[in-house]
N, C-alpha and C. Protein backbone atom coordinates (compact mmCIF):
# COMPACT_ATOMS: atom_id res chain seq x y z
N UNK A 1 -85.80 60.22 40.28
CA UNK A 1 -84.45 60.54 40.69
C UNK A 1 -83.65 60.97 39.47
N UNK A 2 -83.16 61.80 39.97
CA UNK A 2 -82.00 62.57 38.53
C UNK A 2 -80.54 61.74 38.81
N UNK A 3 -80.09 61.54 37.66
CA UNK A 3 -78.77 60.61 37.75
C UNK A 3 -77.65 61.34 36.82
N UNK A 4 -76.39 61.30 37.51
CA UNK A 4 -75.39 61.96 36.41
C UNK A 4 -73.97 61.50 37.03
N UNK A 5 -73.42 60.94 35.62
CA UNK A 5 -72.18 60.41 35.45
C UNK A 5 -71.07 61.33 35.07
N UNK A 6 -70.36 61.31 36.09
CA UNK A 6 -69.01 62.02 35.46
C UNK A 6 -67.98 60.87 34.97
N UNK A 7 -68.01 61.86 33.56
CA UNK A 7 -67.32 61.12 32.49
C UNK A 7 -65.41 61.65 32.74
N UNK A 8 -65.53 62.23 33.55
CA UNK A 8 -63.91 62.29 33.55
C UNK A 8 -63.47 61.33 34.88
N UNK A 9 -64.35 60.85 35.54
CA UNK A 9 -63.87 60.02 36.50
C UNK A 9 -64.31 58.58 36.25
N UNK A 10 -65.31 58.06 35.62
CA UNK A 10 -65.63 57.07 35.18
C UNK A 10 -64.19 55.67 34.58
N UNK A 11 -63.60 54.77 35.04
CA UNK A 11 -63.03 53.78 34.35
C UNK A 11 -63.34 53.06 33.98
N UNK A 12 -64.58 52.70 33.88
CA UNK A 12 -65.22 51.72 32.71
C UNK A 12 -65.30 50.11 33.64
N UNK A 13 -65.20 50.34 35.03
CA UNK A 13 -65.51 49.01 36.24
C UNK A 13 -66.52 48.45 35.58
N UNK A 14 -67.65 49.15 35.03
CA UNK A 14 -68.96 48.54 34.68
C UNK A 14 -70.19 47.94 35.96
N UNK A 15 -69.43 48.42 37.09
CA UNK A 15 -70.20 47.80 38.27
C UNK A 15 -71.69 47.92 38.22
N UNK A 16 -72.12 49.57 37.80
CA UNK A 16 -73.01 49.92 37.47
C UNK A 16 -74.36 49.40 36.64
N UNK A 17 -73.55 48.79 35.70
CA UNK A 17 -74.39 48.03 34.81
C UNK A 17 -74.81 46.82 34.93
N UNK A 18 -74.05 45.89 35.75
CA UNK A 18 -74.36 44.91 36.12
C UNK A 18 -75.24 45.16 37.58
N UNK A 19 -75.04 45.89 38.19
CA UNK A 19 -76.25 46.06 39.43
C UNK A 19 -77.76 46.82 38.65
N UNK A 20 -77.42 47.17 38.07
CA UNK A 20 -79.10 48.38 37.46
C UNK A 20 -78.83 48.17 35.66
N UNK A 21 -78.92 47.00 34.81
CA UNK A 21 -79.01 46.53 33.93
C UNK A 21 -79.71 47.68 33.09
N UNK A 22 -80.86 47.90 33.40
CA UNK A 22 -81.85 48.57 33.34
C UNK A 22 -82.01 49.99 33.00
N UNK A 23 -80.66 50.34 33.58
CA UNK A 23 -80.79 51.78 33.95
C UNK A 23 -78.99 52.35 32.92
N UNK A 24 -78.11 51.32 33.25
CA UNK A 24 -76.91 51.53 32.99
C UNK A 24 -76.75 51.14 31.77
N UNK A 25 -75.82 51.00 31.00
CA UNK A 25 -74.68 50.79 29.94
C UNK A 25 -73.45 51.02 29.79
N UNK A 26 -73.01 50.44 28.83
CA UNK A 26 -71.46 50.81 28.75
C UNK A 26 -71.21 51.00 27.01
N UNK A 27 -70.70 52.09 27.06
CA UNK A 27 -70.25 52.94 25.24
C UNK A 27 -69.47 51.79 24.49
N UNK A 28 -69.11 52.11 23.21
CA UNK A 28 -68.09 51.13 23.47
C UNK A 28 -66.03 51.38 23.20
N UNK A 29 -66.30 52.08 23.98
CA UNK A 29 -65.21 51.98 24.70
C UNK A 29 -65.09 52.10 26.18
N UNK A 30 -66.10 51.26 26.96
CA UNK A 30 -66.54 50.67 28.22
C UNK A 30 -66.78 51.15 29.07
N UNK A 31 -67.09 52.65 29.01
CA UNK A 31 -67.47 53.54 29.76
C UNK A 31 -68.92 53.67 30.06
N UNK A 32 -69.53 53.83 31.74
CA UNK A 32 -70.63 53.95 31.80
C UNK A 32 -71.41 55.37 30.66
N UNK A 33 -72.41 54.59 30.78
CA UNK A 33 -73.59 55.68 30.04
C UNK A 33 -74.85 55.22 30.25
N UNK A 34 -76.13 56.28 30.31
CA UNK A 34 -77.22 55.97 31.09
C UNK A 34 -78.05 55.15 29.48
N UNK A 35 -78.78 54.11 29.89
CA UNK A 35 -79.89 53.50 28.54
C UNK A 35 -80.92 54.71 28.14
N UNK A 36 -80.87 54.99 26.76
CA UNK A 36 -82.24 55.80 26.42
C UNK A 36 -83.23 55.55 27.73
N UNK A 37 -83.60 57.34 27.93
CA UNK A 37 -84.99 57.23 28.50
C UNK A 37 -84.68 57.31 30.23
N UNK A 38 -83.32 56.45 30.41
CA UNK A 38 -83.51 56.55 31.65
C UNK A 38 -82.59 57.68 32.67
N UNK A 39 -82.38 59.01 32.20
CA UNK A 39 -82.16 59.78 32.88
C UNK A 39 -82.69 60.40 34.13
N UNK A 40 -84.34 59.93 34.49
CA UNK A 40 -84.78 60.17 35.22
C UNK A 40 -85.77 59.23 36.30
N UNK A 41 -84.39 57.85 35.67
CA UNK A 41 -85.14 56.35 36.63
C UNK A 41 -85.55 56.26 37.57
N UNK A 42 -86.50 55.65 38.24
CA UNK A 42 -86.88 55.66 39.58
C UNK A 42 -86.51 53.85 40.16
N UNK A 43 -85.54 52.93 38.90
CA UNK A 43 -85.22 52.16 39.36
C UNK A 43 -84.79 51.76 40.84
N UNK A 44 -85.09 50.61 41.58
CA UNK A 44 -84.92 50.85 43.15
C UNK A 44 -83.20 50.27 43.29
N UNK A 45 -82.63 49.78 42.30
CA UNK A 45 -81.43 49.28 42.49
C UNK A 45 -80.51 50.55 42.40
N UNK A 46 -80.96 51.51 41.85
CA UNK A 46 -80.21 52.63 41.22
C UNK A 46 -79.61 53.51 42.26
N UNK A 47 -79.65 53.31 43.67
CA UNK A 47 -78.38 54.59 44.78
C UNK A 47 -77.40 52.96 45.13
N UNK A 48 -77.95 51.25 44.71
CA UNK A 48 -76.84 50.47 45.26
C UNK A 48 -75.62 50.49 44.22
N UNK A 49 -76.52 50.75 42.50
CA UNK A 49 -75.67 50.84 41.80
C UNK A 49 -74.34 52.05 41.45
N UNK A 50 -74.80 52.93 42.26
CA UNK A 50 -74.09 54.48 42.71
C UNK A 50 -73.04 53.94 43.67
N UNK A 51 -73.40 53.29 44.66
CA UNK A 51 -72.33 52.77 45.89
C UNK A 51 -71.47 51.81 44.78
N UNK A 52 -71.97 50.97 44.14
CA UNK A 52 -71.13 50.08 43.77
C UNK A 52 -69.40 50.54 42.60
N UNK A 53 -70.22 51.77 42.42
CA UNK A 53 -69.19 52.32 41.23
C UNK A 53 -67.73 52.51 42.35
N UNK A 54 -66.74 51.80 42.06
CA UNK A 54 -65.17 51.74 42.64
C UNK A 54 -64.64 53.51 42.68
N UNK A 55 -64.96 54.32 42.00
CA UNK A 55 -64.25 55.60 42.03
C UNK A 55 -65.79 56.96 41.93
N UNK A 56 -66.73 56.17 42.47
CA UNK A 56 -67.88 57.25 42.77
C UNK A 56 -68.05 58.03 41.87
N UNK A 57 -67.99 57.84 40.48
CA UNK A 57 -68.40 58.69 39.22
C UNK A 57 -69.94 58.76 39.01
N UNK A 58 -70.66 58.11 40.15
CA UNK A 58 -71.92 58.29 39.94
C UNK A 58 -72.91 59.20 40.61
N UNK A 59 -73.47 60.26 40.60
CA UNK A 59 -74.13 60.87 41.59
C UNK A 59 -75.93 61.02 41.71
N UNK A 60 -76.44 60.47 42.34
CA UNK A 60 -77.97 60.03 42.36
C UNK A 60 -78.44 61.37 43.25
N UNK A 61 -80.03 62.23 42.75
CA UNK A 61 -80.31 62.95 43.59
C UNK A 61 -81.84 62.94 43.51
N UNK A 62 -82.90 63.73 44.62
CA UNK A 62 -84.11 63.28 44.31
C UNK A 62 -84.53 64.19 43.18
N UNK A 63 -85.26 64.57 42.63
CA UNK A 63 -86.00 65.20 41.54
C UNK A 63 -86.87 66.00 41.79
N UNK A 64 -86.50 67.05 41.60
CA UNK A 64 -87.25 68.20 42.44
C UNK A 64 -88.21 68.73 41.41
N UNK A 65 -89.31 69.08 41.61
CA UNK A 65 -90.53 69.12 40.73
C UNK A 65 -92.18 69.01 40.86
């Protein structure tokens, strides 16, 4: 799955990171950002951690290839 954060809508909830540890982070100035490597996670928490983001800065799609 391809994953991409928009950084102009992002407020730094962190919801993300705490549902998909794994997959998420936060900069530090508390803004989501994806962990090395995992731009193209197939983590299974990773479309609850998309729902969970409060202002939908997250967009999950399948990986075409």
């Amino acid at each position: 799955m391809h994953i991409d954060i928009d950084q102009d809508v992002c407020i730094g909830a962190g919801q993300c990171a705490l549902t998909a540890p794994d997959v998420f982070t936060q900069d530090n100035d508390g803004y989501s950002t994806l962990l090395p490597g995992a731009e193209d996670s197939a983590d299974p928490l990773l479309r609850e951690a998309a729902r969970a983001c409060p202002v939908s800065a997250i967009s999950v799609s399948e990986t075409v290839g």
